[in-house]
C-alpha atoms as a PDB file:
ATOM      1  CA  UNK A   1       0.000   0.000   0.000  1.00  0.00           C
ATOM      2  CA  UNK A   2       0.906   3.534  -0.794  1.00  0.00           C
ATOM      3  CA  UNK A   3       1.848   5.914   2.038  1.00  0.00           C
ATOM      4  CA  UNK A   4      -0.101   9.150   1.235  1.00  0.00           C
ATOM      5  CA  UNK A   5      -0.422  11.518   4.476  1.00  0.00           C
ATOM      6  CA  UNK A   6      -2.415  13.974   2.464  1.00  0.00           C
ATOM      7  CA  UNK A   7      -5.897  13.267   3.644  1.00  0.00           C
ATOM      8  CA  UNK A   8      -8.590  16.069   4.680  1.00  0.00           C
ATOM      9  CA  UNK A   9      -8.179  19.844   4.099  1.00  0.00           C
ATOM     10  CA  UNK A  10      -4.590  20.950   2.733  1.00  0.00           C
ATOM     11  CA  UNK A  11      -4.223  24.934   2.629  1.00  0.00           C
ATOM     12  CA  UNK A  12      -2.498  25.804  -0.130  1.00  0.00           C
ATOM     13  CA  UNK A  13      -0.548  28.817   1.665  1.00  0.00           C
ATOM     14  CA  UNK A  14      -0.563  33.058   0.396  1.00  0.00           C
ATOM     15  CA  UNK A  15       2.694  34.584   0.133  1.00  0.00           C
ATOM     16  CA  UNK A  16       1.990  37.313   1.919  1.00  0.00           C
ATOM     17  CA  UNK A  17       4.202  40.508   1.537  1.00  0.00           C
ATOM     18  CA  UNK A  18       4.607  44.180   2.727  1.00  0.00           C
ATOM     19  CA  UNK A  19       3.811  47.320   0.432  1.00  0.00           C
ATOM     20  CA  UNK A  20       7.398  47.253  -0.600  1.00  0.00           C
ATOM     21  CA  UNK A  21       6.824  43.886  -2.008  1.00  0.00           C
ATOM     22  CA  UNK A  22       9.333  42.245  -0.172  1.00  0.00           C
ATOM     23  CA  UNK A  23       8.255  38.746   1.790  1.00  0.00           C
ATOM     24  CA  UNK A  24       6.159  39.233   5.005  1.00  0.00           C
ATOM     25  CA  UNK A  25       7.555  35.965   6.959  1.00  0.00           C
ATOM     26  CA  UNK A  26       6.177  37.151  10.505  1.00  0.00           C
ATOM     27  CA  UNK A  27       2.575  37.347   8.580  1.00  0.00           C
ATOM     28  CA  UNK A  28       3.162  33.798   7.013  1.00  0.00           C
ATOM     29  CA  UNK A  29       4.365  32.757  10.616  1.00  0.00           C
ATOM     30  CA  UNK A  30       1.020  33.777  11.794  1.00  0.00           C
ATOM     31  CA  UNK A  31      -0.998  32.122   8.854  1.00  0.00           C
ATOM     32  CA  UNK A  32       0.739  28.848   9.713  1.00  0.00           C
ATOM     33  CA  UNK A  33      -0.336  28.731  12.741  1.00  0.00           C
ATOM     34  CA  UNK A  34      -3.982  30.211  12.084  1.00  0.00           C
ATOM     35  CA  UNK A  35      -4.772  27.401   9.476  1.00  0.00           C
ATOM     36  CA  UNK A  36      -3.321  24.789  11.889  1.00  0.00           C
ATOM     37  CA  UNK A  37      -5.067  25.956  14.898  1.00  0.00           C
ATOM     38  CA  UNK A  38      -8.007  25.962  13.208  1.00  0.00           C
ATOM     39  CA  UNK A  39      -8.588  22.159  11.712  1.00  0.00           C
ATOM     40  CA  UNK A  40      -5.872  22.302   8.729  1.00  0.00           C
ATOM     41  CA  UNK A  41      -4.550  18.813   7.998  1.00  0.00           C
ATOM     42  CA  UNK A  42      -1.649  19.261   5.810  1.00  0.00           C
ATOM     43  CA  UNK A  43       0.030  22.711   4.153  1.00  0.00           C
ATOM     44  CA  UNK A  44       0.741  23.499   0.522  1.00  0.00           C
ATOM     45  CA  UNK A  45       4.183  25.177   0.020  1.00  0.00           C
ATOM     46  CA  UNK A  46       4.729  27.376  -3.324  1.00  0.00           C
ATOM     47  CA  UNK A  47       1.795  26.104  -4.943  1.00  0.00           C
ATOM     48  CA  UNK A  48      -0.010  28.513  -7.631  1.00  0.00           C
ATOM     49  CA  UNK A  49      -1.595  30.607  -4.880  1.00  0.00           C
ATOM     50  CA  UNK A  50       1.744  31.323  -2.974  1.00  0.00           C
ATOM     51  CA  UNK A  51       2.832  33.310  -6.466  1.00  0.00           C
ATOM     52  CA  UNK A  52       5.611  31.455  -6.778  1.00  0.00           C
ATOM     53  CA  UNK A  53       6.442  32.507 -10.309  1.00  0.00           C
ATOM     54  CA  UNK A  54       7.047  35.703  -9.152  1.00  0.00           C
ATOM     55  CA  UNK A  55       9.393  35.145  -6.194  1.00  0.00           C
ATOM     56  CA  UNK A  56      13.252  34.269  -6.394  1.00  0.00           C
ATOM     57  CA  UNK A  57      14.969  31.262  -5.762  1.00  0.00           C
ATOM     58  CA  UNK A  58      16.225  32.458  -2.265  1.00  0.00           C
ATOM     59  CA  UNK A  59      13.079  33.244  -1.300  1.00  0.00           C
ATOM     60  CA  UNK A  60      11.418  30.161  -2.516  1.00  0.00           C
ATOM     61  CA  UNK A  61      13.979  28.870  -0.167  1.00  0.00           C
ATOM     62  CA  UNK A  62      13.652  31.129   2.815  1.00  0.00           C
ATOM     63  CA  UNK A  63       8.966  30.329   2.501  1.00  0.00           C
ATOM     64  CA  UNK A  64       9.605  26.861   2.963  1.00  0.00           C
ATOM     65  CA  UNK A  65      11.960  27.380   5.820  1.00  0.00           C
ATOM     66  CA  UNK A  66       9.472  29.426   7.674  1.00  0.00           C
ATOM     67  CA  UNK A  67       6.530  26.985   7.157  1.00  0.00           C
ATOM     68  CA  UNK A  68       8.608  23.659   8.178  1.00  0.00           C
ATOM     69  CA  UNK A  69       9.600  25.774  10.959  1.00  0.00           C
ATOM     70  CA  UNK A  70       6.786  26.870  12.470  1.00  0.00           C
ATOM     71  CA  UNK A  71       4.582  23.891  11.565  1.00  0.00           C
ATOM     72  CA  UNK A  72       7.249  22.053  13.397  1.00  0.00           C
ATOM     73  CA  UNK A  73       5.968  18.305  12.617  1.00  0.00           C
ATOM     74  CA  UNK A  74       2.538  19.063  13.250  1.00  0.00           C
ATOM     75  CA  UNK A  75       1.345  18.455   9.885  1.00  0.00           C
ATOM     76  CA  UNK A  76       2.564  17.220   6.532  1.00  0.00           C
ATOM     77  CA  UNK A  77       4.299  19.553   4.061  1.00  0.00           C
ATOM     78  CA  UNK A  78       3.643  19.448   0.236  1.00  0.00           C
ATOM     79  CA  UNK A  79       5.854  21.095  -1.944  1.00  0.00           C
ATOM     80  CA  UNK A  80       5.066  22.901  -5.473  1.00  0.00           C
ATOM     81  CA  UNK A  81       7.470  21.711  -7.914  1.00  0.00           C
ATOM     82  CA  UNK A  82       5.986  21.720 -11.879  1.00  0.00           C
ATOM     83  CA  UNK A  83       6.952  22.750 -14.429  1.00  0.00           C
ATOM     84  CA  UNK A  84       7.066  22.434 -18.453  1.00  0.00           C
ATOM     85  CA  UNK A  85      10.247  21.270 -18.898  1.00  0.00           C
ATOM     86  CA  UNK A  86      10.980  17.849 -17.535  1.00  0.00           C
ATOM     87  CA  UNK A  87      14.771  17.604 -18.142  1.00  0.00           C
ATOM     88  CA  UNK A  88      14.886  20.973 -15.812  1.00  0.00           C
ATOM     89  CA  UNK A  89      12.201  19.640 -13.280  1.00  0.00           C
ATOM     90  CA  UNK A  90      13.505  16.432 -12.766  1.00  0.00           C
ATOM     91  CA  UNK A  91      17.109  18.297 -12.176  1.00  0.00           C
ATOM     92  CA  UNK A  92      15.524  20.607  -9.379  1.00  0.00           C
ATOM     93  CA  UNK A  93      13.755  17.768  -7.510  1.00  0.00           C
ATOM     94  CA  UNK A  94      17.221  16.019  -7.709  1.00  0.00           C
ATOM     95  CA  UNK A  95      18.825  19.521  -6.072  1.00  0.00           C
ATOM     96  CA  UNK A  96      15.937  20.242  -3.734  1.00  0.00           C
ATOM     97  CA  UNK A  97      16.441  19.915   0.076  1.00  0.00           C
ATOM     98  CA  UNK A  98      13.419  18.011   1.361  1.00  0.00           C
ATOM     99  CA  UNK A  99      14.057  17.940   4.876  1.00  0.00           C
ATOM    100  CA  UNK A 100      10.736  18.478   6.412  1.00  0.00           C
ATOM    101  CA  UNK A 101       8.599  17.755   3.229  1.00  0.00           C
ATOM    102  CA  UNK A 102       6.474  15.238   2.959  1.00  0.00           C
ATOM    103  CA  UNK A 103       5.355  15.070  -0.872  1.00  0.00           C
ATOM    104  CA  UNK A 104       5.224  17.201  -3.719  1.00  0.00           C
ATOM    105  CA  UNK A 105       2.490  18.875  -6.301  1.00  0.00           C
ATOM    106  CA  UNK A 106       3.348  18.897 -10.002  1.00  0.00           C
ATOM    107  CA  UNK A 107       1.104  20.734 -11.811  1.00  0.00           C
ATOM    108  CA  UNK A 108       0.448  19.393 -15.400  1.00  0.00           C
ATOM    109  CA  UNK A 109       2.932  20.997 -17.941  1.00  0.00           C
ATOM    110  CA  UNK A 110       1.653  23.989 -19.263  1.00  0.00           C
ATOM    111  CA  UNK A 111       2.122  25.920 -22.632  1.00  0.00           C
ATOM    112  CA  UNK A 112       3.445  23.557 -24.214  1.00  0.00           C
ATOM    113  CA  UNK A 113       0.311  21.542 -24.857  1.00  0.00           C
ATOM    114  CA  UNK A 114       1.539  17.869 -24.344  1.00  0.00           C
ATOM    115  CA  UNK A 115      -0.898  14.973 -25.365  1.00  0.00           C
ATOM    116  CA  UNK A 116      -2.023  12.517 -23.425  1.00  0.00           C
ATOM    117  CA  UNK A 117       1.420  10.571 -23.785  1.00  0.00           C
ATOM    118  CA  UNK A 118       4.111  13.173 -23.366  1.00  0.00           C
ATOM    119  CA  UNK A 119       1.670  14.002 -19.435  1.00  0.00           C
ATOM    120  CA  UNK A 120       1.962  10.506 -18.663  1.00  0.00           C
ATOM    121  CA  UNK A 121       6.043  10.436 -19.744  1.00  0.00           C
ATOM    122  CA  UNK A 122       6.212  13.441 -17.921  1.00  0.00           C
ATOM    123  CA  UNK A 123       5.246  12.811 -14.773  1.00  0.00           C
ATOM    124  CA  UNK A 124       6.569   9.185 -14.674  1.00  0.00           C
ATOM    125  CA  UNK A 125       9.845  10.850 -14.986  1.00  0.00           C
ATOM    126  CA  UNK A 126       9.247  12.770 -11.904  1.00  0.00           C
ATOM    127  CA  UNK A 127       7.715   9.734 -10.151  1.00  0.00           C
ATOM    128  CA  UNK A 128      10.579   8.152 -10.773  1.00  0.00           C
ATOM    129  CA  UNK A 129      13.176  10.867  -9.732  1.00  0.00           C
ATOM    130  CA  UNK A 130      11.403  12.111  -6.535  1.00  0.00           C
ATOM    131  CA  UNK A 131      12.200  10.931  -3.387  1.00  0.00           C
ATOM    132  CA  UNK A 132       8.752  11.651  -1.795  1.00  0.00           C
ATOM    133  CA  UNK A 133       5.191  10.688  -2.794  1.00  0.00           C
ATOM    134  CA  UNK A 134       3.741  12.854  -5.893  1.00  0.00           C
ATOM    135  CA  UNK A 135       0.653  14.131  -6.149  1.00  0.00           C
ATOM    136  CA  UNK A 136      -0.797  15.358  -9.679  1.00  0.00           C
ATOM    137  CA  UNK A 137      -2.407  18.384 -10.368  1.00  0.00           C
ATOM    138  CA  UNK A 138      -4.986  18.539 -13.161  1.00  0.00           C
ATOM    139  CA  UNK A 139      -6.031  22.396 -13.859  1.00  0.00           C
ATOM    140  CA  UNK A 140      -6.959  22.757 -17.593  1.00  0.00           C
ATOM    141  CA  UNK A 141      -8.161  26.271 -17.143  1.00  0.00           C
ATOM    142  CA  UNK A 142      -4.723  27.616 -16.408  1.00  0.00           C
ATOM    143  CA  UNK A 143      -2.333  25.122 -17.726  1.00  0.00           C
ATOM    144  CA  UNK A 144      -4.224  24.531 -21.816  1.00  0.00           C
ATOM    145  CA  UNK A 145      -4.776  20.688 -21.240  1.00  0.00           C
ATOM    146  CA  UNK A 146      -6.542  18.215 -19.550  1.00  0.00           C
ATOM    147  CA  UNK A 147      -5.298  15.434 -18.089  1.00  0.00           C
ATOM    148  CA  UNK A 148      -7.717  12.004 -18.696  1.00  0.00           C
ATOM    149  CA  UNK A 149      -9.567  10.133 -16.160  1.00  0.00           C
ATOM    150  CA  UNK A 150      -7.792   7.084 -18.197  1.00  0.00           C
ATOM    151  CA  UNK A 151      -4.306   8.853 -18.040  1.00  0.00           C
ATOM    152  CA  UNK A 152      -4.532   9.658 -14.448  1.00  0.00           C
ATOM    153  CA  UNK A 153      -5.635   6.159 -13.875  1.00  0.00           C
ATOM    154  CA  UNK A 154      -2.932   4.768 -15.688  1.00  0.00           C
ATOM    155  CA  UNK A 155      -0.684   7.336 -13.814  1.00  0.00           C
ATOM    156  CA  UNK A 156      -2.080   6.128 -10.225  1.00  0.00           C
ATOM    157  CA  UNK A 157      -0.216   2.542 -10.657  1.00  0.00           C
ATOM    158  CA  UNK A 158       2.905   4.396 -10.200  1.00  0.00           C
ATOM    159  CA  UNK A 159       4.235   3.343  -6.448  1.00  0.00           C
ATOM    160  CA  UNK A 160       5.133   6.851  -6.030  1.00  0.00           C
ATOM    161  CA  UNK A 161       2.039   8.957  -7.612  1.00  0.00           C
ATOM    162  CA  UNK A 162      -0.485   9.091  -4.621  1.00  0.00           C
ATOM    163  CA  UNK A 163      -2.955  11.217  -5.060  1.00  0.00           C
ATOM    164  CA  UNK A 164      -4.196  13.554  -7.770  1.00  0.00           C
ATOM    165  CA  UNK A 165      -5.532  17.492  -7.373  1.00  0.00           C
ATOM    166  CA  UNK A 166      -8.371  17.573  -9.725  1.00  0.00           C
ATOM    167  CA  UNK A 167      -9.360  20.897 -10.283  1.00  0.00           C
ATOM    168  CA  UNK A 168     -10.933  20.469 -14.090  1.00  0.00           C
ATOM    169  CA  UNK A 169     -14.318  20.907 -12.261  1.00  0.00           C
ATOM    170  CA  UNK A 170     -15.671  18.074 -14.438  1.00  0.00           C
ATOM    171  CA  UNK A 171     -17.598  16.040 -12.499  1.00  0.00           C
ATOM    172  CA  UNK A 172     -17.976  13.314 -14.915  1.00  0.00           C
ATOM    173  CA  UNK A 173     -14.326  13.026 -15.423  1.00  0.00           C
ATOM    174  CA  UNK A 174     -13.654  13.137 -11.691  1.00  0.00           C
ATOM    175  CA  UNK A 175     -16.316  10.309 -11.014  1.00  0.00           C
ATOM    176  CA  UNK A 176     -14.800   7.965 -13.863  1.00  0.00           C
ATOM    177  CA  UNK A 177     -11.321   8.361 -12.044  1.00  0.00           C
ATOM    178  CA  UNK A 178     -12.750   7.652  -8.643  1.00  0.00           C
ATOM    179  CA  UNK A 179     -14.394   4.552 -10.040  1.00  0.00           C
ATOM    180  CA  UNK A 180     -11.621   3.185 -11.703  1.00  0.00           C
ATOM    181  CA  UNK A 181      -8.634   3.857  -9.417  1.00  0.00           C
ATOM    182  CA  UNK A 182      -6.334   1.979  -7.930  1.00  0.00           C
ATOM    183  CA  UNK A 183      -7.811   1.806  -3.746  1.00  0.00           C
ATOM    184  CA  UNK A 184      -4.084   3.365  -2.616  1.00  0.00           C
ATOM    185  CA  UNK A 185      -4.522   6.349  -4.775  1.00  0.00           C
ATOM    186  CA  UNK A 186      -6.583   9.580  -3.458  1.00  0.00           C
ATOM    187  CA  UNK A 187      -8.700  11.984  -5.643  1.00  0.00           C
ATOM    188  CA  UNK A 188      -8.484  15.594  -3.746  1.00  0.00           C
ATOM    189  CA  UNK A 189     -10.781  18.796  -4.458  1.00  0.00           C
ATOM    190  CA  UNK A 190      -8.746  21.050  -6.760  1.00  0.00           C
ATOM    191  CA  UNK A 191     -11.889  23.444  -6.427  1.00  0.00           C
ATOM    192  CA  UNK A 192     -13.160  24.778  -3.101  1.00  0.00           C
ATOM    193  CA  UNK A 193     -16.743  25.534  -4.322  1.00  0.00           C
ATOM    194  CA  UNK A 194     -17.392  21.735  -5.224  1.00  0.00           C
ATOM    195  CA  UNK A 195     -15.400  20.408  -2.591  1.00  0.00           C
ATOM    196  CA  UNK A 196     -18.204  19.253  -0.585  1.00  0.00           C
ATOM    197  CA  UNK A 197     -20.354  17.113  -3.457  1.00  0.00           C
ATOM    198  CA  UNK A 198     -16.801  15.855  -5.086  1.00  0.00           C
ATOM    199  CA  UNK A 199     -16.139  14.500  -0.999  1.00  0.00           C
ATOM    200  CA  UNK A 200     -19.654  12.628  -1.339  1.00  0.00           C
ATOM    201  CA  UNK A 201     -18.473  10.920  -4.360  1.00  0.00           C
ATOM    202  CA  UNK A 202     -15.437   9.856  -3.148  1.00  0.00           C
ATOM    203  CA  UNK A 203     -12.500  12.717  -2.751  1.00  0.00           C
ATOM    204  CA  UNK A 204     -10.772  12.552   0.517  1.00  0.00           C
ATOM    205  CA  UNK A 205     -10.188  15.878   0.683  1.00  0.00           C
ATOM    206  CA  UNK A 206      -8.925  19.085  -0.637  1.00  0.00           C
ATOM    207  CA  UNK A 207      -6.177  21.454  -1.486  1.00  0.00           C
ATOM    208  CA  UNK A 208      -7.743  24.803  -0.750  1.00  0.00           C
ATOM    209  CA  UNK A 209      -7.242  28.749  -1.017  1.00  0.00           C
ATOM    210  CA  UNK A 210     -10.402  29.299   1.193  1.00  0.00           C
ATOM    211  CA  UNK A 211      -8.666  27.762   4.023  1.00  0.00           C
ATOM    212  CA  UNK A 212      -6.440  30.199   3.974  1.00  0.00           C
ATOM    213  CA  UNK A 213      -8.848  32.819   4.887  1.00  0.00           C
ATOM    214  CA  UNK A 214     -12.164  31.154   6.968  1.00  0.00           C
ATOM    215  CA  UNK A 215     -10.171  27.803   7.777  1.00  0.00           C
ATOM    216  CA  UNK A 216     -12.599  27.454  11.126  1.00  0.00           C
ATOM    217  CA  UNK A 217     -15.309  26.993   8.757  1.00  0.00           C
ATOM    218  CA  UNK A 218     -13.728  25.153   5.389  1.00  0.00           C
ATOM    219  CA  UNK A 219     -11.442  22.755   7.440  1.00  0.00           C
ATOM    220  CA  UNK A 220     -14.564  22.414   9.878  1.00  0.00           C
ATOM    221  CA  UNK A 221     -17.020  21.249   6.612  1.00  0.00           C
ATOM    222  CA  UNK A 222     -14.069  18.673   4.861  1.00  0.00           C
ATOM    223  CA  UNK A 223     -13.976  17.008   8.941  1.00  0.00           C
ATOM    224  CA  UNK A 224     -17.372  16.528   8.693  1.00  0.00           C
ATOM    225  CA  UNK A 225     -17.804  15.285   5.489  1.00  0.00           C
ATOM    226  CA  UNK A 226     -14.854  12.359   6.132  1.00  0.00           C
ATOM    227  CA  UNK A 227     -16.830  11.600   9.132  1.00  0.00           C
ATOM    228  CA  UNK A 228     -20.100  11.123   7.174  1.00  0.00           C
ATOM    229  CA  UNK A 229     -21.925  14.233   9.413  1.00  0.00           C
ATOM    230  CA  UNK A 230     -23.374  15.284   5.942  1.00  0.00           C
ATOM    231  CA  UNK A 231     -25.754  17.284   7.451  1.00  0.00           C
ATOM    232  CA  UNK A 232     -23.294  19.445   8.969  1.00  0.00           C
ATOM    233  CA  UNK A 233     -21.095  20.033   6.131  1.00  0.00           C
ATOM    234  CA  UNK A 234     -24.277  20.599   3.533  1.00  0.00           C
ATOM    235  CA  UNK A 235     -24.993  23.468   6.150  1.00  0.00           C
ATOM    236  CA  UNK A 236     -21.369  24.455   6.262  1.00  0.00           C
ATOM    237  CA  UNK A 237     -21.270  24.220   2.110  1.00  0.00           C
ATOM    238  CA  UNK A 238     -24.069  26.292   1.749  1.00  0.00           C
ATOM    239  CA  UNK A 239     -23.190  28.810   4.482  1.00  0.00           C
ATOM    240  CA  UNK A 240     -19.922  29.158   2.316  1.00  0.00           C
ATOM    241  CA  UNK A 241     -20.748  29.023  -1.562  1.00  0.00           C
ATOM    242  CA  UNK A 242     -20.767  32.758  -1.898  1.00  0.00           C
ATOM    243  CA  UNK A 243     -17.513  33.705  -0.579  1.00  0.00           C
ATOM    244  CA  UNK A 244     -16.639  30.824  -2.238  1.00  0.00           C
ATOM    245  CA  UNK A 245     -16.877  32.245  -5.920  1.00  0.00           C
ATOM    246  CA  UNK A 246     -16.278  35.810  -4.591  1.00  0.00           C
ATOM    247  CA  UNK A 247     -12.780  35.201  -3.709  1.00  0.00           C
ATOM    248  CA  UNK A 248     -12.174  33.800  -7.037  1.00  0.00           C
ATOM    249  CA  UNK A 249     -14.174  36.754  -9.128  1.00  0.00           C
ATOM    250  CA  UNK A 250     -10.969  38.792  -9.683  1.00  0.00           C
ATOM    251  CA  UNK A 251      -8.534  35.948  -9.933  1.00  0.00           C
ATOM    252  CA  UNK A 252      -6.303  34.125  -7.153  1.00  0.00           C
ATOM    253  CA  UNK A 253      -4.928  35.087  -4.790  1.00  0.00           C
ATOM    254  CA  UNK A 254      -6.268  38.654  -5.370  1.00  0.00           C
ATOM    255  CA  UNK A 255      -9.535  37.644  -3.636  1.00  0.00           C
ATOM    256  CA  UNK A 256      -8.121  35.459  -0.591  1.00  0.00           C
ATOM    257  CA  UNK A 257      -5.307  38.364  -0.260  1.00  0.00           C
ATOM    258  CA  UNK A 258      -8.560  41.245  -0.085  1.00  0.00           C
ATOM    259  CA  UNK A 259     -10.400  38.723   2.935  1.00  0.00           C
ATOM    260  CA  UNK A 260      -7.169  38.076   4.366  1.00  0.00           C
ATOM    261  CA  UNK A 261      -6.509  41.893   4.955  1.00  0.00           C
ATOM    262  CA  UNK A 262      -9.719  42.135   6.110  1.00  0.00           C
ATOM    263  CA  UNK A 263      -9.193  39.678   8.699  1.00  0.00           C
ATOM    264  CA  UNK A 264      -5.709  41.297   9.797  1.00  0.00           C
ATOM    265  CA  UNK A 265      -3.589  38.261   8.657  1.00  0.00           C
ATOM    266  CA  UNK A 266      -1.864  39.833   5.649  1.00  0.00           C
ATOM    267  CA  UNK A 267      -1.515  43.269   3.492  1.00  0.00           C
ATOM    268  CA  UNK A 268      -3.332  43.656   0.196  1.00  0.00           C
ATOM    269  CA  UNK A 269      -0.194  42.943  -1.460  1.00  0.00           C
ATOM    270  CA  UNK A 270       0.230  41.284  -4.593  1.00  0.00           C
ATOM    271  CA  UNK A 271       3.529  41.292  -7.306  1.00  0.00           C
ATOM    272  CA  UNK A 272       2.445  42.147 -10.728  1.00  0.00           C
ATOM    273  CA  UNK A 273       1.317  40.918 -12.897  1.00  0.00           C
ATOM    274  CA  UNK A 274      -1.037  40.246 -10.288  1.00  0.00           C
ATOM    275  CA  UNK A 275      -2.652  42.960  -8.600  1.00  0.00           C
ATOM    276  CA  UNK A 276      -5.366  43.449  -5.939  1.00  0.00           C
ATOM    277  CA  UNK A 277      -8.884  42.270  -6.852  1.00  0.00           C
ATOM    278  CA  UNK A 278     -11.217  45.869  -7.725  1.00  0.00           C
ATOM    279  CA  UNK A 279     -12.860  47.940  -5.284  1.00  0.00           C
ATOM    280  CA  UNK A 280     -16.226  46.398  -6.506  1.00  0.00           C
ATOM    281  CA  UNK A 281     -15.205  42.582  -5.430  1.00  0.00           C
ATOM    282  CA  UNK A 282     -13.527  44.146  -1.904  1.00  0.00           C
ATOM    283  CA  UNK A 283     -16.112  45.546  -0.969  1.00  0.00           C
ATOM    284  CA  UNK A 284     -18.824  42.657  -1.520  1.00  0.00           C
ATOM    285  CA  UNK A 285     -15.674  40.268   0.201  1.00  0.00           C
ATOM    286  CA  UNK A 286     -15.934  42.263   3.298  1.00  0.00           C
ATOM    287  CA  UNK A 287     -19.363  42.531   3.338  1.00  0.00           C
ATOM    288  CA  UNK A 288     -19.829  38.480   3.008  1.00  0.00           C
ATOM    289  CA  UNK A 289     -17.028  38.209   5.810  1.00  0.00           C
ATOM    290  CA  UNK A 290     -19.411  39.957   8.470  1.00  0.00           C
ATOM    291  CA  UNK A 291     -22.488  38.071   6.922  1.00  0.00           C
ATOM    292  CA  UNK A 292     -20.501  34.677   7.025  1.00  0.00           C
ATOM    293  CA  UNK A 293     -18.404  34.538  10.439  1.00  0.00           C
END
């Protein structure tokens, strides 16, 4: 059997960062331990919603440091690494110091437009060169492909592929892999608006940006969904599904960074080319926030 630690809600962590755009690692510190003292399960490191494009190696670096630190064994780590160009990817998971990290999220190669072969040559190649578990992560709408229910199947044989992100937000595609799966490979939410009904067919969990933000209510719902208190989490899912598009309606993590600074945990900071959501979407986020909490 496959060891795969990442069951239940997984926040995939902000940068956050100060209005001179360097790193805020004391506001990080204190996300940490928000999400963790409020139901988190497992953390996402430099996944899409930490910006990492946009920050240097060093400081890649210097982000992961803080969270193993200050998460201090309580919880797994997962690791972004993706990429598009598998000689170079499988190179920086060979260089990459994975003390403290548990696993790592490889996002399906973007740009490039592989078919169905070249994903599943791909990420074999980083199966094979990591020396933690891999999860996949299938996100058409950013990345130009899809990856196949019958290509991640095929994928989830691997002994070191453990779990997919499926954030295609296909629900018949999503039910055909949780059908035919191997019973040692998880399916996780990819989106946080469908997390609850893709947990009642079957997902074990999620990787989530809401988390971030209201984790005393998101963590709270995927709990009670693994424990089959469906009542409870359809209340929780329903109390939720606003916020849960709003903080998407001017792209990520512009929304979760607005509620965030709302909430005191970070500045409305973002490094172009992102920028903050409009004053339009703030203002609606802050006015869900006191309707919601």
């Amino acid at each position: 059997m496959k060891n795969n630690p990442f069951i239940g809600t997984g926040v995939a962590l902000i940068t956050p960062f100060n209005e001179d755009f360097s790193v805020d690692y004391k506001s990080l510190e204190n996300i940490v331990e928000f999400t963790l003292s409020n139901g988190a399960d497992f953390l996402v490191a430099l996944g899409t919603t930490s910006e990492a494009p946009t920050l240097t190696q060093e400081e890649k670096g210097n982000v992961l440091k803080t969270i193993v630190k200050i998460a201090n064994g309580r919880c797994p780590i997962m690791l972004g690494m993706g990429g598009n160009n598998t000689m170079a990817l499988v190179d920086s998971i060979k260089s990459q110091d994975f003390t403290g990290v548990d696993g790592i999220l490889s996002v399906v190669p973007y740009y490039n437009k592989p078919n169905q072969r070249g994903m599943k040559a791909h990420f074999e190649a980083v199966a094979d060169n990591s020396p933690v578990p891999v999860v996949l992560y299938n996100v058409p709408g950013r990345v130009g492909v899809n990856l196949q229910s019958s290509t991640c199947v095929e994928l989830a044989k691997h002994p070191n592929i453990v779990a997919v992100k499926e954030a295609s937000g296909n629900l018949q595609q999503i039910m055909e892999i949780l059908r035919d799966k191997p019973s040692d490979f998880t399916v996780l939410s990819g989106d946080d608006g469908i997390t609850q009904p893709m947990m009642a067919l079957g997902a074990k969990g999620v990787i989530s940006v809401a988390a971030n933000g209201y984790p005393e209510l998101f963590c709270k719902m995927v709990t009670s969904m693994l424990n089959n208190e469906t009542e409870s989490a359809l209340d929780l899912h329903y109390k939720m599904l606003k916020m849960n598009n709003l903080i998407f309606a001017d792209g990520n993590p512009a929304g979760i960074k607005s509620l965030m600074a709302s909430r005191n945990l970070c500045k409305n900071v973002l490094r172009l080319p992102l920028v903050a959501a409009s004053e339009n979407v703030q203002a609606d986020i802050k006015k869900e926030l006191g309707v919601m909490l």
